[in-house]
Protein backbone atom coordinates (compact mmCIF):
# COMPACT_ATOMS: atom_id res chain seq x y z
CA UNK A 1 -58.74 192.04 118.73
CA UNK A 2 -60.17 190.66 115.42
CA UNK A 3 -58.19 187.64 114.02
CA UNK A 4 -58.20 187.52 109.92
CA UNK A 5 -59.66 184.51 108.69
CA UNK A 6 -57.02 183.08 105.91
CA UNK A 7 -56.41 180.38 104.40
CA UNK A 8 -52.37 179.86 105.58
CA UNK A 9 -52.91 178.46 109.20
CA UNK A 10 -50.19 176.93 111.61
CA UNK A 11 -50.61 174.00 112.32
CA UNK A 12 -49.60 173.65 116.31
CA UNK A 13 -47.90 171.97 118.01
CA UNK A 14 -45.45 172.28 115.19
CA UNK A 15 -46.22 175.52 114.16
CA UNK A 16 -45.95 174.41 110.13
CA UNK A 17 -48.76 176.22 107.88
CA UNK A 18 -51.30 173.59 106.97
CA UNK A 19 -51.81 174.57 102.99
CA UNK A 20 -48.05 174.94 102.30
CA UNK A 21 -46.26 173.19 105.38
CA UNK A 22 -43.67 176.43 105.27
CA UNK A 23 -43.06 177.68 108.76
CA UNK A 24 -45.74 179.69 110.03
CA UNK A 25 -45.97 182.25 109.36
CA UNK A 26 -45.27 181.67 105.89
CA UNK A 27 -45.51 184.07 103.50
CA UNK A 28 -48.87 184.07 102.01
CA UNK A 29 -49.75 184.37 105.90
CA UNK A 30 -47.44 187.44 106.55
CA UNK A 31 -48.77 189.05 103.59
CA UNK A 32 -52.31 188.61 104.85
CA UNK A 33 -52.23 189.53 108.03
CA UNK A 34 -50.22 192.96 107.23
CA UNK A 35 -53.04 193.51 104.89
CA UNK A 36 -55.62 193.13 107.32
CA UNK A 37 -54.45 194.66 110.22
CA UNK A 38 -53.00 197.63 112.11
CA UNK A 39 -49.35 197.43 112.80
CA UNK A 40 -50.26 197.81 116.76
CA UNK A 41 -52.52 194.84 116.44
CA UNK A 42 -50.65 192.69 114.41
CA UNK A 43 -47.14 193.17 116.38
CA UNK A 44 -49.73 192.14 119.74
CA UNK A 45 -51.12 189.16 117.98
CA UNK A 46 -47.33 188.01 116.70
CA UNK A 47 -46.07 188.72 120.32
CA UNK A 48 -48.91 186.88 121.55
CA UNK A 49 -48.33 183.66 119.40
CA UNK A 50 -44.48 183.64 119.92
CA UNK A 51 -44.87 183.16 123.34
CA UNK A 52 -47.56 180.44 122.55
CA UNK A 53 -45.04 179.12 120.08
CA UNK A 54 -41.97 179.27 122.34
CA UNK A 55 -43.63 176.93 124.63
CA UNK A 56 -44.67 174.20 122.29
CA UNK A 57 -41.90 174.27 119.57
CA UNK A 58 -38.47 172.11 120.51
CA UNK A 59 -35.89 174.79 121.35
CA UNK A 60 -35.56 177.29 119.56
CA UNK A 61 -33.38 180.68 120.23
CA UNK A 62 -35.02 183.87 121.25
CA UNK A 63 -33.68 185.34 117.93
CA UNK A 64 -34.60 183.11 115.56
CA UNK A 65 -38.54 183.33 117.22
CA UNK A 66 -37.73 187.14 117.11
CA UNK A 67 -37.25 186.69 113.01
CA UNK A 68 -39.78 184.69 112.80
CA UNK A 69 -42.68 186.18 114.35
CA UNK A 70 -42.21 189.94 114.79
CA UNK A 71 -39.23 190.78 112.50
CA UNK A 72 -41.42 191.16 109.12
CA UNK A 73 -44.05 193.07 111.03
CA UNK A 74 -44.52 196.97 109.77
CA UNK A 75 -42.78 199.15 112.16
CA UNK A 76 -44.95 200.98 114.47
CA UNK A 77 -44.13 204.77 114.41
CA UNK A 78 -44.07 207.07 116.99
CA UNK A 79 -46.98 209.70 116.87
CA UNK A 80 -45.75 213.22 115.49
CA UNK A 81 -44.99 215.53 118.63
């Protein structure tokens, strides 16, 4: 999978975006990365940096790491049958 280059990076450990210092990922990020990428890719890359994130950030509750990361994501939809 092919990361975006942007502009709006987090910063880790914190996980704060380096040009803004929202939360990553802040909102020029989200709307970058939904514009660049599949849903099925980006849901795997935000799944794939939550875990990273859960690790390294002080505790934080699996739903509030849920809204963060994967709750702004496009839904993926189920193939016609």
């Amino acid at each position: 999978m092919v990361v975006p280059r942007m502009d709006h990076q987090g910063e880790r450990p914190r996980w704060d975006c380096n040009v803004c210092g929202e939360a990553w990922p802040c909102s020029p990020a989200r709307e970058h990365l939904v514009g660049a990428m599949n849903p099925t890719e980006l849901r795997t890359l935000m799944w794939g940096l939550l875990e990273k994130a859960a690790r390294e950030l002080p505790p934080v509750s699996a739903p509030e790491l849920f809204e963060r990361f994967l709750h702004w994501t496009p839904q993926i939809r189920e193939a016609s049958r």
